[in-house]
N, C-alpha and C. Protein backbone atom coordinates (compact mmCIF):
# COMPACT_ATOMS: atom_id res chain seq x y z
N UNK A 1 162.79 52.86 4.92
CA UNK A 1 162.38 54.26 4.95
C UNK A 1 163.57 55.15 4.58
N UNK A 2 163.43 56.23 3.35
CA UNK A 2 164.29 57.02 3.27
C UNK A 2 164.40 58.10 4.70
N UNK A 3 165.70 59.04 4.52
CA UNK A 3 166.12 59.91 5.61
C UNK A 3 165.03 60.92 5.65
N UNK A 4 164.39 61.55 4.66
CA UNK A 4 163.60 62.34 4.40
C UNK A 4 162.58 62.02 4.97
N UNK A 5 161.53 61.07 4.65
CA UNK A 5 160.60 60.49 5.31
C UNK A 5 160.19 59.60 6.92
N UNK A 6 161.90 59.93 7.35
CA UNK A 6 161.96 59.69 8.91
C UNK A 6 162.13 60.83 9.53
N UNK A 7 163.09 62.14 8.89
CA UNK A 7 163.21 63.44 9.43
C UNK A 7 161.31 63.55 9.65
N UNK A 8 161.05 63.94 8.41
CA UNK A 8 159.29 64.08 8.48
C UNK A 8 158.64 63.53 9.86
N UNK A 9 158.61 62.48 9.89
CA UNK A 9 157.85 61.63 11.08
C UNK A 9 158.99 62.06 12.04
N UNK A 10 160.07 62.37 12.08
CA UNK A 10 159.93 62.78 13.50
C UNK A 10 159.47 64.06 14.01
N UNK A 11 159.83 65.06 13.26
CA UNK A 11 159.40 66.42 13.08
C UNK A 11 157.63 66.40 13.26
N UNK A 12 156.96 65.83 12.43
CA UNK A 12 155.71 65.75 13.27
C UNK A 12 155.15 65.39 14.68
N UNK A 13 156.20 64.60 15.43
CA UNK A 13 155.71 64.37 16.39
C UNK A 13 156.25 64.99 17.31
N UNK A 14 157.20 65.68 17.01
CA UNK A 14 157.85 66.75 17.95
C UNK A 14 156.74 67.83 17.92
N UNK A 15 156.46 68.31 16.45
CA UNK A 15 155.35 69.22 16.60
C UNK A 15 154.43 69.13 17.57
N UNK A 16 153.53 67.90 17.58
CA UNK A 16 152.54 67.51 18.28
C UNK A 16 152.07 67.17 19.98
N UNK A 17 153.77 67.26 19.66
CA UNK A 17 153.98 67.52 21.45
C UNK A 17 154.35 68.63 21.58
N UNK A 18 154.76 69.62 21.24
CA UNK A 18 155.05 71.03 21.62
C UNK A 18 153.57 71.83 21.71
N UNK A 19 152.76 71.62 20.31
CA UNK A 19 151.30 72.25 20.08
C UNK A 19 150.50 71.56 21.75
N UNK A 20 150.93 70.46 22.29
CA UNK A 20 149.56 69.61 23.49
C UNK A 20 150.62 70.27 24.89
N UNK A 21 152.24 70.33 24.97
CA UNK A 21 152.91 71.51 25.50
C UNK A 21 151.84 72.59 26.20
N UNK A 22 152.32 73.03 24.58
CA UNK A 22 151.83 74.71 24.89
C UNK A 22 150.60 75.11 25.50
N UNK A 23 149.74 74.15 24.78
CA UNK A 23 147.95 74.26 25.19
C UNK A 23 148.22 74.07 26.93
N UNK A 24 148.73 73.19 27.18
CA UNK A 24 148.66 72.31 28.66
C UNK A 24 149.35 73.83 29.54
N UNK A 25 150.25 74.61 28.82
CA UNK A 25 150.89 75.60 29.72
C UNK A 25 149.88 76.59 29.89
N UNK A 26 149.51 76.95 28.87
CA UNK A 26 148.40 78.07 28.59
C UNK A 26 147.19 78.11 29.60
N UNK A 27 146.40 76.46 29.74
CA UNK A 27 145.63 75.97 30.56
C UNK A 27 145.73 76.27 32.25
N UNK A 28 146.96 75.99 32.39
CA UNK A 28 147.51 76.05 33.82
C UNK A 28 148.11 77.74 34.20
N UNK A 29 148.47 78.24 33.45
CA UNK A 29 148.74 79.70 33.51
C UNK A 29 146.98 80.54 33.81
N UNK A 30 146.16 80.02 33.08
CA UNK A 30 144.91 80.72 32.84
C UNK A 30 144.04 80.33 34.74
N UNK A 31 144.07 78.94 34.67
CA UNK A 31 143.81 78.32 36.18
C UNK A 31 144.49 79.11 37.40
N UNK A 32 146.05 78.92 37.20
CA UNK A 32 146.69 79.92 38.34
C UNK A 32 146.39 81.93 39.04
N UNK A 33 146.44 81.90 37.41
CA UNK A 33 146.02 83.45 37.60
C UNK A 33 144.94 83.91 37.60
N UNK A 34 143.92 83.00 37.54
CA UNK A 34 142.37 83.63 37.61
C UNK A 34 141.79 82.56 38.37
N UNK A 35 140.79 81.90 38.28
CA UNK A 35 140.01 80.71 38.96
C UNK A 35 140.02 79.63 38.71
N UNK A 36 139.73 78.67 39.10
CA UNK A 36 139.11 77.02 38.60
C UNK A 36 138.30 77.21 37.80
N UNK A 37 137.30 77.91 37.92
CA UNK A 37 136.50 77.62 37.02
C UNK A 37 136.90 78.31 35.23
N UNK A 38 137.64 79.48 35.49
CA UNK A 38 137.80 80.05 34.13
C UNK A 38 139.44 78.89 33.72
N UNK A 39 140.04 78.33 34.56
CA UNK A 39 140.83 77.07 34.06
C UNK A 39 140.15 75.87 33.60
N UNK A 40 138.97 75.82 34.01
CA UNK A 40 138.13 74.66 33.39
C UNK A 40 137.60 75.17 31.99
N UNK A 41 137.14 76.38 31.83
CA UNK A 41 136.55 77.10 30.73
C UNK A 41 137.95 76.61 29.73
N UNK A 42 139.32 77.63 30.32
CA UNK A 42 139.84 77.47 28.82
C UNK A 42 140.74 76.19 28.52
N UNK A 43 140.58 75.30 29.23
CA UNK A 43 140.59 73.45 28.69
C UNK A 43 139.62 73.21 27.91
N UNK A 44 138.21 73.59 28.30
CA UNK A 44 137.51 73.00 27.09
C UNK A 44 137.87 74.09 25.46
N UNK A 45 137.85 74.91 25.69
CA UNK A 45 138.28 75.85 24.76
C UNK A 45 139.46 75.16 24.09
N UNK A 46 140.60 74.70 24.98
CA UNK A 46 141.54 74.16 23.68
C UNK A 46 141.29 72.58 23.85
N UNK A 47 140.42 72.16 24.06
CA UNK A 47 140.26 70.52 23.76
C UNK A 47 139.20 70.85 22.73
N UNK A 48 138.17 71.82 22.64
CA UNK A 48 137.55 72.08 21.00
C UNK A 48 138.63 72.06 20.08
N UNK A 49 139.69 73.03 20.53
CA UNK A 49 140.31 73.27 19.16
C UNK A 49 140.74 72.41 18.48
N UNK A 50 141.59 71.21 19.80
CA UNK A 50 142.27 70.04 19.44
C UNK A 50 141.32 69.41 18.67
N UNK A 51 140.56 68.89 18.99
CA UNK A 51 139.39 68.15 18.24
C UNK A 51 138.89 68.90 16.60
N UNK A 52 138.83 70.17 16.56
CA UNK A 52 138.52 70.68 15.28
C UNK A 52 139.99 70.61 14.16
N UNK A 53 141.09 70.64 15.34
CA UNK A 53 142.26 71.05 14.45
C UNK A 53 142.57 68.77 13.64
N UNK A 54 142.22 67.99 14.43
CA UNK A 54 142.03 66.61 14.44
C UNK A 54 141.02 66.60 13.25
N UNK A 55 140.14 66.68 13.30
CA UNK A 55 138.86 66.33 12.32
C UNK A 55 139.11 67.46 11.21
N UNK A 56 139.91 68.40 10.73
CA UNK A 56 140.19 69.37 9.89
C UNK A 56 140.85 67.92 8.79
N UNK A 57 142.27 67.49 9.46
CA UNK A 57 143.29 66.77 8.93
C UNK A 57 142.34 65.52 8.19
């Protein structure tokens, strides 16, 4: 494997954990400051996205 094409792959997977990160913070911020139930709402909200942003690629 060239350097280029390992920078790449790692850089994607750093991405991919920062993007499932952020969602996961967002999730738990939304749960804390409002209810269970509107923390359950916006998990499914970003597990759609995940899934649309997945099946886009």
């Amino acid at each position: 494997m060239t350097f280029i094409r390992v920078m790449t792959l790692i850089f994607n997977h750093v991405h991919t954990i920062l993007f499932l990160l952020g969602c996961v913070c967002v999730v738990v911020a939304i749960g804390c400051l409002t209810s269970f139930y509107y923390g359950l709402l916006a998990l499914g909200v970003v597990l759609i996205l995940i899934a649309y942003l997945i099946n886009k690629e």
